[in-house]
N, C-alpha and C. Protein backbone atom coordinates (compact mmCIF):
# COMPACT_ATOMS: atom_id res chain seq x y z
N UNK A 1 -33.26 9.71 -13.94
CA UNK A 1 -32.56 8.45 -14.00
C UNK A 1 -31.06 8.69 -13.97
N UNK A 2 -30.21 7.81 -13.58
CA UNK A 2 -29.00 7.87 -13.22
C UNK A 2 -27.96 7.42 -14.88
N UNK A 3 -26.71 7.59 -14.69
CA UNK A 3 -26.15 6.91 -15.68
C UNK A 3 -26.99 5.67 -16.45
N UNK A 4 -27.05 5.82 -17.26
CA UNK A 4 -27.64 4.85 -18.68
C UNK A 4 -26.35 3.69 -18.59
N UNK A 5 -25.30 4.36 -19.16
CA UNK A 5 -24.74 2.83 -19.27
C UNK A 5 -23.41 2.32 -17.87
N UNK A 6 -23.72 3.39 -16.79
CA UNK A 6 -22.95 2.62 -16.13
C UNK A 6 -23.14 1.62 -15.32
N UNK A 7 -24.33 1.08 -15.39
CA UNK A 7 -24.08 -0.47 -14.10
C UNK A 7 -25.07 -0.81 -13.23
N UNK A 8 -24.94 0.69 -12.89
CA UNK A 8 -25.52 1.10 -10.99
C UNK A 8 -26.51 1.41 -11.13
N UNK A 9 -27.63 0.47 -10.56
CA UNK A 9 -29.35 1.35 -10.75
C UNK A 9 -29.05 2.47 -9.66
N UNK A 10 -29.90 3.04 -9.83
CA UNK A 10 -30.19 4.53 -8.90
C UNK A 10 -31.03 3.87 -7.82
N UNK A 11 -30.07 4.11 -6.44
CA UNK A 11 -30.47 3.72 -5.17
C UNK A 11 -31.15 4.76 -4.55
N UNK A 12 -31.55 4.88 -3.33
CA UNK A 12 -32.08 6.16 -2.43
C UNK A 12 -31.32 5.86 -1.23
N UNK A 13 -29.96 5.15 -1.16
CA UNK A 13 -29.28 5.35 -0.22
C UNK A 13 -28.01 5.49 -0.68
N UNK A 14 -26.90 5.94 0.84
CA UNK A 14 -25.23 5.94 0.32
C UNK A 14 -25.21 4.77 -0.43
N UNK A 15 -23.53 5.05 -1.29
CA UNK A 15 -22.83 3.42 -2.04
C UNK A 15 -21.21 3.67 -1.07
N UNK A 16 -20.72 2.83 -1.31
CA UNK A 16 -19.44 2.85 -1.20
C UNK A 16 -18.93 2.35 -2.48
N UNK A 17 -17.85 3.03 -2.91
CA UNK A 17 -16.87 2.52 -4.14
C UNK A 17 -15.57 1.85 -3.74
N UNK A 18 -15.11 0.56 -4.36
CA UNK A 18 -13.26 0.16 -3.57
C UNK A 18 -13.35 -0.15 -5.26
N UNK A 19 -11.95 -0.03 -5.62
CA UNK A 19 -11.73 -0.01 -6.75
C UNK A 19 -10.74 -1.98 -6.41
N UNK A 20 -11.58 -3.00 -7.61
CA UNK A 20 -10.96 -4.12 -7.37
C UNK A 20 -9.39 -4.58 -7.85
N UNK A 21 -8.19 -4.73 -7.30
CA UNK A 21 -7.55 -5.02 -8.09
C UNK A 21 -7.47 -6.74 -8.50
N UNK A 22 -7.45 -7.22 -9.79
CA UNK A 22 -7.83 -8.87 -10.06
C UNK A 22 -6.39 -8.87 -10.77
N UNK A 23 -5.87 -10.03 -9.79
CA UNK A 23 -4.49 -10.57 -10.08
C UNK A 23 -4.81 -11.74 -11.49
N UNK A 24 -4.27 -11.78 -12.67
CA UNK A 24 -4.64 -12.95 -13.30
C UNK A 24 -2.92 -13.34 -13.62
N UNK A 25 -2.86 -14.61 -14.14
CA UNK A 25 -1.46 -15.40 -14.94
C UNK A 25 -0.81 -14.47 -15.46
N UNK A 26 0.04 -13.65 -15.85
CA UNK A 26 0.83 -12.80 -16.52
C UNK A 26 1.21 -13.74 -17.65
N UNK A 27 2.14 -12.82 -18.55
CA UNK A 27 2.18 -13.20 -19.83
C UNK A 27 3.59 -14.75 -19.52
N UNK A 28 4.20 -14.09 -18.80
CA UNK A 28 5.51 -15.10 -18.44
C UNK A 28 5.00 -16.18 -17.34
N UNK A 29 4.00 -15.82 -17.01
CA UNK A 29 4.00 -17.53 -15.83
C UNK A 29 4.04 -19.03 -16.11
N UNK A 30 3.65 -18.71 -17.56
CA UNK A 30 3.90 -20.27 -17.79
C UNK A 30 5.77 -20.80 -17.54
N UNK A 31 6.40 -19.85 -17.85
CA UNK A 31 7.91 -19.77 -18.29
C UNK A 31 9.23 -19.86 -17.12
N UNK A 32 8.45 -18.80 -16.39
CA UNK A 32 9.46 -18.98 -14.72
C UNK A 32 9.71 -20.14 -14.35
N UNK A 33 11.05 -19.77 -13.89
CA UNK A 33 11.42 -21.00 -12.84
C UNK A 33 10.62 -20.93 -11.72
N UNK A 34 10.50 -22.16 -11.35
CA UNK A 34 9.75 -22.14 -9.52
C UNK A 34 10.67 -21.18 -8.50
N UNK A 35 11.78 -21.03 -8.84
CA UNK A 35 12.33 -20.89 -7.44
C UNK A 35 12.36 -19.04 -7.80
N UNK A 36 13.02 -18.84 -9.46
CA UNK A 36 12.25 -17.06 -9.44
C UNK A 36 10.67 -17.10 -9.30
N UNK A 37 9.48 -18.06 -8.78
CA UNK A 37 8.37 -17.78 -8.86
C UNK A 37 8.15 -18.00 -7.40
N UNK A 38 8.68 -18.33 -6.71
CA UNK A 38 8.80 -18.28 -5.40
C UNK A 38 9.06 -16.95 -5.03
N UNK A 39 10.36 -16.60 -5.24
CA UNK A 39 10.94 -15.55 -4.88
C UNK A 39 10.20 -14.56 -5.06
N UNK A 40 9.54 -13.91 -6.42
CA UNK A 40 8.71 -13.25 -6.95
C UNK A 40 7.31 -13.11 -5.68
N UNK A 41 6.48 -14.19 -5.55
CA UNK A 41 5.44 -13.86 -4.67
C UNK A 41 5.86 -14.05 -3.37
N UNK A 42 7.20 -13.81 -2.55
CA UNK A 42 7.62 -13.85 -1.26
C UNK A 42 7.64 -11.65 -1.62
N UNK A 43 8.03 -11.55 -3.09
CA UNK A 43 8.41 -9.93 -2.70
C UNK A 43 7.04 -9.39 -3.01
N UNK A 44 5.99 -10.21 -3.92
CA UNK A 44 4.78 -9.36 -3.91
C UNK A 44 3.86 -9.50 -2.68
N UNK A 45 3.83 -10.48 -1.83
CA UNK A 45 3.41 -10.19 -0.36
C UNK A 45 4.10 -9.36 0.38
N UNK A 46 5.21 -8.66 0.28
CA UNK A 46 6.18 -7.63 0.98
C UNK A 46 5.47 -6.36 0.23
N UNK A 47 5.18 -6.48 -0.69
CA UNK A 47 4.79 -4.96 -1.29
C UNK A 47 3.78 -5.12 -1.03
N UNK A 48 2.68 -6.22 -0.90
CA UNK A 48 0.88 -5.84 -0.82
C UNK A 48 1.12 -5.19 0.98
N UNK A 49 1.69 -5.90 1.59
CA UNK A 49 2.13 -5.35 3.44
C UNK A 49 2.64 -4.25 2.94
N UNK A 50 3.55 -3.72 2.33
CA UNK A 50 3.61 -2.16 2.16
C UNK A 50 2.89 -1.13 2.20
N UNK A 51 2.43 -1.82 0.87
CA UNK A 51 0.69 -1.00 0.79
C UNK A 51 -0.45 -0.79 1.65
N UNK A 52 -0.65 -1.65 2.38
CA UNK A 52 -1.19 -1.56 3.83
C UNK A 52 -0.60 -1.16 5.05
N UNK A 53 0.39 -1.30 4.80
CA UNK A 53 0.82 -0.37 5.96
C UNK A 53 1.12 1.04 5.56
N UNK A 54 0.70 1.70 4.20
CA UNK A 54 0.70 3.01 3.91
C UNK A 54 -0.74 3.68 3.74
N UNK A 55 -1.97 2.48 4.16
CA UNK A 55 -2.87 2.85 4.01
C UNK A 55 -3.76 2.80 2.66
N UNK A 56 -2.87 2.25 1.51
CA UNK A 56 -3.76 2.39 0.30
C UNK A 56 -4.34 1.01 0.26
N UNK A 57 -3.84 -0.32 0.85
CA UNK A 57 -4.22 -1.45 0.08
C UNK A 57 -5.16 -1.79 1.79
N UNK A 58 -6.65 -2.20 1.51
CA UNK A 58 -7.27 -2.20 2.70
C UNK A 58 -6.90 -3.97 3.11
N UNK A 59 -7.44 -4.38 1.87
CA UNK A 59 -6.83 -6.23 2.24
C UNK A 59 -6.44 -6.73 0.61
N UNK A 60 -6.17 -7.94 0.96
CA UNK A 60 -5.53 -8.86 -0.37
C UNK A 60 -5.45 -10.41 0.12
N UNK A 61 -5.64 -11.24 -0.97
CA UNK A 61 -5.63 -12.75 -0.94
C UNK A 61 -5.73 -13.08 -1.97
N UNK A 62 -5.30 -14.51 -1.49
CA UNK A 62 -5.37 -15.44 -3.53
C UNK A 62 -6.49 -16.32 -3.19
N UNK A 63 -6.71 -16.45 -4.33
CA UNK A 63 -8.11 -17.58 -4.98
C UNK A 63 -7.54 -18.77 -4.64
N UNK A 64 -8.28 -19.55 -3.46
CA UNK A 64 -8.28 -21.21 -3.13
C UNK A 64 -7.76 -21.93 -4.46
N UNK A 65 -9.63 -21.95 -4.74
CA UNK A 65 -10.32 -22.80 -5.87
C UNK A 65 -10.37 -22.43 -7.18
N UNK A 66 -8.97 -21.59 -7.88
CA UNK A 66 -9.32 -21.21 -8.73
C UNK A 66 -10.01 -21.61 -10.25
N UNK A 67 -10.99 -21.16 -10.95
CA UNK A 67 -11.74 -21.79 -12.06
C UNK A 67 -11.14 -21.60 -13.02
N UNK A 68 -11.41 -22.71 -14.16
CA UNK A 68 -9.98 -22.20 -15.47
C UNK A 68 -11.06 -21.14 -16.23
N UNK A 69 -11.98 -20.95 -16.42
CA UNK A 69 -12.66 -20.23 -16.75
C UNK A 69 -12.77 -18.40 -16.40
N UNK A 70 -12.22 -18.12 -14.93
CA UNK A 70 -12.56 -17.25 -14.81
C UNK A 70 -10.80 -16.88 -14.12
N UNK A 71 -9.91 -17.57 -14.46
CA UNK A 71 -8.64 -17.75 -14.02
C UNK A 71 -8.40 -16.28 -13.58
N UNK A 72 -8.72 -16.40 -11.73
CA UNK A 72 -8.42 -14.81 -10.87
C UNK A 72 -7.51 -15.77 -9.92
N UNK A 73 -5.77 -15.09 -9.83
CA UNK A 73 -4.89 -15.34 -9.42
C UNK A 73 -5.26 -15.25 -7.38
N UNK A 74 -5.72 -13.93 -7.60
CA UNK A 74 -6.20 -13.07 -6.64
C UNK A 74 -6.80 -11.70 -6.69
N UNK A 75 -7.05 -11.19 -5.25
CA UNK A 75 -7.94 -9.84 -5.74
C UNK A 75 -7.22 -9.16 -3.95
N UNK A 76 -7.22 -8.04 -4.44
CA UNK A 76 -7.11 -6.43 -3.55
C UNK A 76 -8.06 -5.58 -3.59
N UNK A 77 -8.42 -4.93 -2.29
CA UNK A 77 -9.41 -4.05 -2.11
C UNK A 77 -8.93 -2.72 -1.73
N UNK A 78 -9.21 -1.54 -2.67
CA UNK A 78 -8.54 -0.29 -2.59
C UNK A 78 -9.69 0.68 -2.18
N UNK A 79 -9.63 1.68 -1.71
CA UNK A 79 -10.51 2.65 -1.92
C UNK A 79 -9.75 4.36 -1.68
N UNK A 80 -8.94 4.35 -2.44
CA UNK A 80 -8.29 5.40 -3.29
C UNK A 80 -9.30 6.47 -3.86
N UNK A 81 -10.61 6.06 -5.00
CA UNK A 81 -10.93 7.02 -5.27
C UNK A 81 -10.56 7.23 -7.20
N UNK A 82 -9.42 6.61 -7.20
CA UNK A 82 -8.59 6.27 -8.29
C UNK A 82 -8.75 5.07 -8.85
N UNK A 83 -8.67 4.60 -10.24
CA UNK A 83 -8.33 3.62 -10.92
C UNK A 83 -7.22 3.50 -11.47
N UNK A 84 -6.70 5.02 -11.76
CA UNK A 84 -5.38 4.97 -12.45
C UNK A 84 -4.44 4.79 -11.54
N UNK A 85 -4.47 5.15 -10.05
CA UNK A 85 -3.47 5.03 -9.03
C UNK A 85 -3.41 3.51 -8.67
N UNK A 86 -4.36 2.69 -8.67
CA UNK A 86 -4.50 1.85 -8.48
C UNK A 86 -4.01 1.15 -9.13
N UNK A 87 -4.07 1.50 -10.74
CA UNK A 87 -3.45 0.80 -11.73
C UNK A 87 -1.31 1.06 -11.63
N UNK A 88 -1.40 2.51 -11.24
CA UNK A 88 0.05 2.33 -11.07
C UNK A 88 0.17 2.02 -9.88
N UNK A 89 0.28 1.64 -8.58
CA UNK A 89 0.10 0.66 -7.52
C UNK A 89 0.39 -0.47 -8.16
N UNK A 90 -0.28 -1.28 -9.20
CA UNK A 90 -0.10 -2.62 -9.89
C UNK A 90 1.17 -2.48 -10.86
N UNK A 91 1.14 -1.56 -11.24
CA UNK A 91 2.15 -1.80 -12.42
C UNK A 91 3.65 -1.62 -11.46
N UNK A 92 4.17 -1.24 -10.30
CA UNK A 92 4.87 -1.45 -9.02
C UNK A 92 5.15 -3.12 -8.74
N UNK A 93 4.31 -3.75 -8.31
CA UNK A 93 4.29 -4.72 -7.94
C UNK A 93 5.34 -5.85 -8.31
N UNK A 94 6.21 -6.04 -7.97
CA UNK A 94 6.89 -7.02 -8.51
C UNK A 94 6.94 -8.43 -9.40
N UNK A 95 5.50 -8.71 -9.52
CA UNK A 95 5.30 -10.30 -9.46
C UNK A 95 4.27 -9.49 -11.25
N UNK A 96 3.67 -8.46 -11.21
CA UNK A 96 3.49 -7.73 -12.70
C UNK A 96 4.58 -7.13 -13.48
N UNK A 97 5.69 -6.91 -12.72
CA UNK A 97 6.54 -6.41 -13.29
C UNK A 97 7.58 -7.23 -14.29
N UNK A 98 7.44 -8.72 -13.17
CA UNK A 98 8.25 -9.94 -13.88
C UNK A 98 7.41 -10.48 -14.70
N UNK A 99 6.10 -10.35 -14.81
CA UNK A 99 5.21 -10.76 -15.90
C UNK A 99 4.46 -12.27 -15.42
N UNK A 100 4.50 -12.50 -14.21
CA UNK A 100 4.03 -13.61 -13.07
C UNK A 100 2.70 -13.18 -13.54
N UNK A 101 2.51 -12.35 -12.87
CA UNK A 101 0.89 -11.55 -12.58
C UNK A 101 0.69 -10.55 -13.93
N UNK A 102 -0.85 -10.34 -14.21
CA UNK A 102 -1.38 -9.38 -14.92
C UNK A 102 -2.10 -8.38 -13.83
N UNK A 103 -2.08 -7.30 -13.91
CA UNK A 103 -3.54 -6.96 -13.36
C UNK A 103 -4.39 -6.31 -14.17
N UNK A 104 -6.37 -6.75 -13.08
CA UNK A 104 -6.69 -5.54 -14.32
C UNK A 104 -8.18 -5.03 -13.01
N UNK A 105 -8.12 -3.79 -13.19
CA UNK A 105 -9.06 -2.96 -11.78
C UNK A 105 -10.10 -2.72 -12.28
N UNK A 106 -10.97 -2.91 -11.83
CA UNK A 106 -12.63 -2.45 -11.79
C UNK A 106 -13.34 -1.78 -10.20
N UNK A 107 -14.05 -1.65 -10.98
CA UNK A 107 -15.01 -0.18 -9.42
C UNK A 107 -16.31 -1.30 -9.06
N UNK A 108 -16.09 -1.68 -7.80
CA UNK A 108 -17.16 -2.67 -6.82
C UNK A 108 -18.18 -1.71 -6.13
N UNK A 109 -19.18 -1.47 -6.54
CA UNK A 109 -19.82 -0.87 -5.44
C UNK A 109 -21.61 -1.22 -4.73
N UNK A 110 -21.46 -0.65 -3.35
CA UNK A 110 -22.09 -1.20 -2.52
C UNK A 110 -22.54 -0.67 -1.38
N UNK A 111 -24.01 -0.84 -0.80
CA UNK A 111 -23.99 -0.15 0.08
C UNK A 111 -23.24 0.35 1.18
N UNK A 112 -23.45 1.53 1.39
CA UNK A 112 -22.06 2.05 2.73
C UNK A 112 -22.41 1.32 3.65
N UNK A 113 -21.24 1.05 4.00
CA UNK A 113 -21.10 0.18 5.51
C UNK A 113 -21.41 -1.12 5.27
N UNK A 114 -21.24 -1.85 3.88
CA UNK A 114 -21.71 -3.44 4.37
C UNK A 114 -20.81 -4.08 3.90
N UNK A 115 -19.18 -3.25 3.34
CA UNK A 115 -18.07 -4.06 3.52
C UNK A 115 -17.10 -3.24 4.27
N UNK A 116 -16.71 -4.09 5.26
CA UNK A 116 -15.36 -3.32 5.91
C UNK A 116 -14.35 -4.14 6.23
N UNK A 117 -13.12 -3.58 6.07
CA UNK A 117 -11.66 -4.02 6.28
C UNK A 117 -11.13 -3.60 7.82
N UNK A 118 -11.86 -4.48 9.09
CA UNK A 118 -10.81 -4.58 10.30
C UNK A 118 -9.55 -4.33 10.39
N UNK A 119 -9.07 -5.33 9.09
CA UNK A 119 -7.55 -5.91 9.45
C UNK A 119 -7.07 -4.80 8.73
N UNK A 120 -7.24 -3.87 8.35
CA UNK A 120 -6.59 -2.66 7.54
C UNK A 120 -5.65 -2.19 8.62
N UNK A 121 -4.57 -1.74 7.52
CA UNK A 121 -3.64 -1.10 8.68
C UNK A 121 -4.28 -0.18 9.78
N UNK A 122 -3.33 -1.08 11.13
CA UNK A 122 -3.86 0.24 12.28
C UNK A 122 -5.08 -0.16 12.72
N UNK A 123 -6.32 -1.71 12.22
CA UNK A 123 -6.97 -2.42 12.65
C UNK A 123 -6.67 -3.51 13.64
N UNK A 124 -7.69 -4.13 13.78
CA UNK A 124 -7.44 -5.13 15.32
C UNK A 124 -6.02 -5.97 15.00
N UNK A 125 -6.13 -6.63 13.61
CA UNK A 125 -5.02 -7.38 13.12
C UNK A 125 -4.12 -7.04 12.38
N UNK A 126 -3.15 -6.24 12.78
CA UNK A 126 -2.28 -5.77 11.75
C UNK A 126 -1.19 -6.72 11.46
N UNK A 127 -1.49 -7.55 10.02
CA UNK A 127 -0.71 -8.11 9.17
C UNK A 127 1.01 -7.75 9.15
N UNK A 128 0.74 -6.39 8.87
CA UNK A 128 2.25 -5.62 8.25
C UNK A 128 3.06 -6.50 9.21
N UNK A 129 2.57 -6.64 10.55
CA UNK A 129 3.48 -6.63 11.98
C UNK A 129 3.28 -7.81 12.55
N UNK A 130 3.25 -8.52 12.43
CA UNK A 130 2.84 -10.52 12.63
C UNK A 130 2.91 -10.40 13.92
N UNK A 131 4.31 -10.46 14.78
CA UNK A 131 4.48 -10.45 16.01
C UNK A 131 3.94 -9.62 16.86
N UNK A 132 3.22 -8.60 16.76
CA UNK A 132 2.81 -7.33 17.44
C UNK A 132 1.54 -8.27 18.05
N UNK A 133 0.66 -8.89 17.13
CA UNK A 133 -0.37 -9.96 17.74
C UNK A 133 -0.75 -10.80 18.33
């Protein structure tokens, strides 16, 4: 039998691991001005395009519909390998740094090959580069 308390029944095929990053309210969002909270997520979409265009961040988006219950700002898909890199990756971010955003990472996993990131840098749609498309 596999790990007892980690999660994952014991498959008989590959997994893939992406480590999740979950954007929630930071401690200061109630408090910002709109226009530093503007500013703030104009520079944390410049750093998530960073990150993808260096290869660590595969994709990223915010929550439509968000629930007050399960209040996820947004989420990033890494597959680093790392949680702690991932975690300092987040603690970088501008919009955690101003205390906009919290983050907090967990390990998603799943059979190989039944999630993939196209639009990853250097994919059909590269984000980083708007006009290139």
């Amino acid at each position: 039998m596999g790990e007892e308390h980690s999660g994952v029944p014991e498959v008989n095929f590959e997994l893939d691991r992406f480590e999740v990053l979950i954007l929630r309210d930071g401690p200061r969002a109630g408090e910002l001005d709109q226009s530093i909270v503007k500013q703030l997520q104009a520079e944390h979409i410049r750093y998530l395009f960073g990150l993808q265009a260096a290869g660590k961040l595969l994709a990223a988006g915010a929550i439509e519909n968000r629930s007050p219950d399960l209040r996820i700002n947004g989420l990033g898909f890494f597959q680093l390998g790392s949680i702690e890199e991932v975690r300092q990756l987040a603690e970088r971010d501008p919009s955690v740094q101003a205390g906009l955003d919290s983050a907090e990472i967990l390990v998603f996993i799943c059979p190989k090959g039944a999630l993939a990131f196209p639009q990853a840098a250097g994919g059909p749609l590269d984000i980083t580069n708007p006009g290139k498309n």
